[in-house]
Protein backbone atom coordinates (compact mmCIF):
# COMPACT_ATOMS: atom_id res chain seq x y z
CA UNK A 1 72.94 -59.86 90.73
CA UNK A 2 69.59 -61.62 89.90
CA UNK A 3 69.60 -64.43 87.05
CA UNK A 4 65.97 -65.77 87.64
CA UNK A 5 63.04 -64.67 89.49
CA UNK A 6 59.92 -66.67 90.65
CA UNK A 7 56.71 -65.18 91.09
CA UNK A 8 53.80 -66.89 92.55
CA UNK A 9 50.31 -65.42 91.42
CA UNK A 10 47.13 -66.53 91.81
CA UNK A 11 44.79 -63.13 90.38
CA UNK A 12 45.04 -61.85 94.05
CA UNK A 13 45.74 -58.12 94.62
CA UNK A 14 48.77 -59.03 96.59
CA UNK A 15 49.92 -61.90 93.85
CA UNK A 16 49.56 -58.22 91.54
CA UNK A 17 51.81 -56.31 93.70
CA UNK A 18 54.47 -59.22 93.93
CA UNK A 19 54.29 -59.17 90.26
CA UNK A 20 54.86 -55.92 89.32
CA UNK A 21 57.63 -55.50 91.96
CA UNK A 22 59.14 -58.97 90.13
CA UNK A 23 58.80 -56.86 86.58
CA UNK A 24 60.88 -53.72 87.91
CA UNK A 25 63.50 -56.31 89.58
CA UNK A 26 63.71 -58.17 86.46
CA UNK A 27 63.94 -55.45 84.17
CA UNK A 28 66.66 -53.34 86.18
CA UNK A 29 68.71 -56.97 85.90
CA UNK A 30 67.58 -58.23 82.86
CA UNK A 31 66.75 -61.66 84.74
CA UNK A 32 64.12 -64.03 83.51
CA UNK A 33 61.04 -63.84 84.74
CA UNK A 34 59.08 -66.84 85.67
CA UNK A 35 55.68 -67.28 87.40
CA UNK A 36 53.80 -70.68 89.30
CA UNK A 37 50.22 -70.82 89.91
CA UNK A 38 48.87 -73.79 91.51
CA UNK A 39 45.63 -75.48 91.04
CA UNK A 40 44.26 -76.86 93.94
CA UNK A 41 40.46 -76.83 94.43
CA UNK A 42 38.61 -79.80 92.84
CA UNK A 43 36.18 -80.99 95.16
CA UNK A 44 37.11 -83.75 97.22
CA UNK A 45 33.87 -85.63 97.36
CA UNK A 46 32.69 -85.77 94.17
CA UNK A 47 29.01 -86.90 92.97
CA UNK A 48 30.42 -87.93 89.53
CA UNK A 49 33.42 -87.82 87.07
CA UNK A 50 31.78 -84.55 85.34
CA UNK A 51 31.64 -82.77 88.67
CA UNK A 52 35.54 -83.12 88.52
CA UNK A 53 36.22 -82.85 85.02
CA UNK A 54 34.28 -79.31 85.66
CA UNK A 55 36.02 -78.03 88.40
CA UNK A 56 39.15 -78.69 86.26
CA UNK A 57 38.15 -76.56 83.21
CA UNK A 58 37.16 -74.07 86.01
CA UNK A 59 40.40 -73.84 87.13
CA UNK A 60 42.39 -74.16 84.08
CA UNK A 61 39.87 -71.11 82.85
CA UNK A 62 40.55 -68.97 85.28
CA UNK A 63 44.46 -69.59 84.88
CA UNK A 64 44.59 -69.11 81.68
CA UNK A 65 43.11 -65.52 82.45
CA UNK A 66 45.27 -64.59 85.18
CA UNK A 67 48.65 -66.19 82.86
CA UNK A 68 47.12 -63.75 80.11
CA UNK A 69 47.04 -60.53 82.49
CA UNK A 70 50.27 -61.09 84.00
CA UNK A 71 51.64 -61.80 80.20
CA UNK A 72 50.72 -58.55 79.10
CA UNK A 73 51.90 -56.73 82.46
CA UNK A 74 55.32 -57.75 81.43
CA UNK A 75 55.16 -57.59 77.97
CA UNK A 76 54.17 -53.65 78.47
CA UNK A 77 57.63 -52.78 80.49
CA UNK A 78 59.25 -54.89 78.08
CA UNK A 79 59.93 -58.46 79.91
CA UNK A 80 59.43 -62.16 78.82
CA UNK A 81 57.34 -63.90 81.12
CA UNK A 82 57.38 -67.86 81.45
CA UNK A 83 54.47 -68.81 83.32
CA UNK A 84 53.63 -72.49 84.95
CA UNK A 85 50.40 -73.69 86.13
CA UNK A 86 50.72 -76.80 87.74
């Protein structure tokens, strides 16, 4: 019935709940399993180029954590996870 499933998470509790629901529905139909974060808080009014270039490792940080978790969520029940940041 299900081919492909899309998961948004973002390290939120709810994001967590969404994905572990998307595991079970992806297992049961062995579906791939894919997940989107979105960056979207660099500062708008920025003193200088560091400031941004900051708030971009930040993000990409903190990303790269929550991709990691979620990873190894689905790697434990036994599904492949393809995760996008963008």
């Amino acid at each position: 019935m299900f081919h492909k499933i899309l998961v948004a998470i973002d390290g939120s509790e709810g994001a967590n709940k969404a994905l572990r629901a998307a595991i079970d529905v992806a297992r049961h139909y062995e579906a791939d399993l894919h997940s989107i974060s979105v960056e979207e808080h660099l500062p708008h009014y920025a003193a200088t180029v560091g400031e941004v270039v900051e708030a971009k490792q930040e993000a990409a940080d903190y990303f790269r954590r929550v991709v990691q978790a979620a990873e190894q969520m689905a790697t434990a029940a036994g599904v492949r996870l393809t995760a996008h940041v963008v």
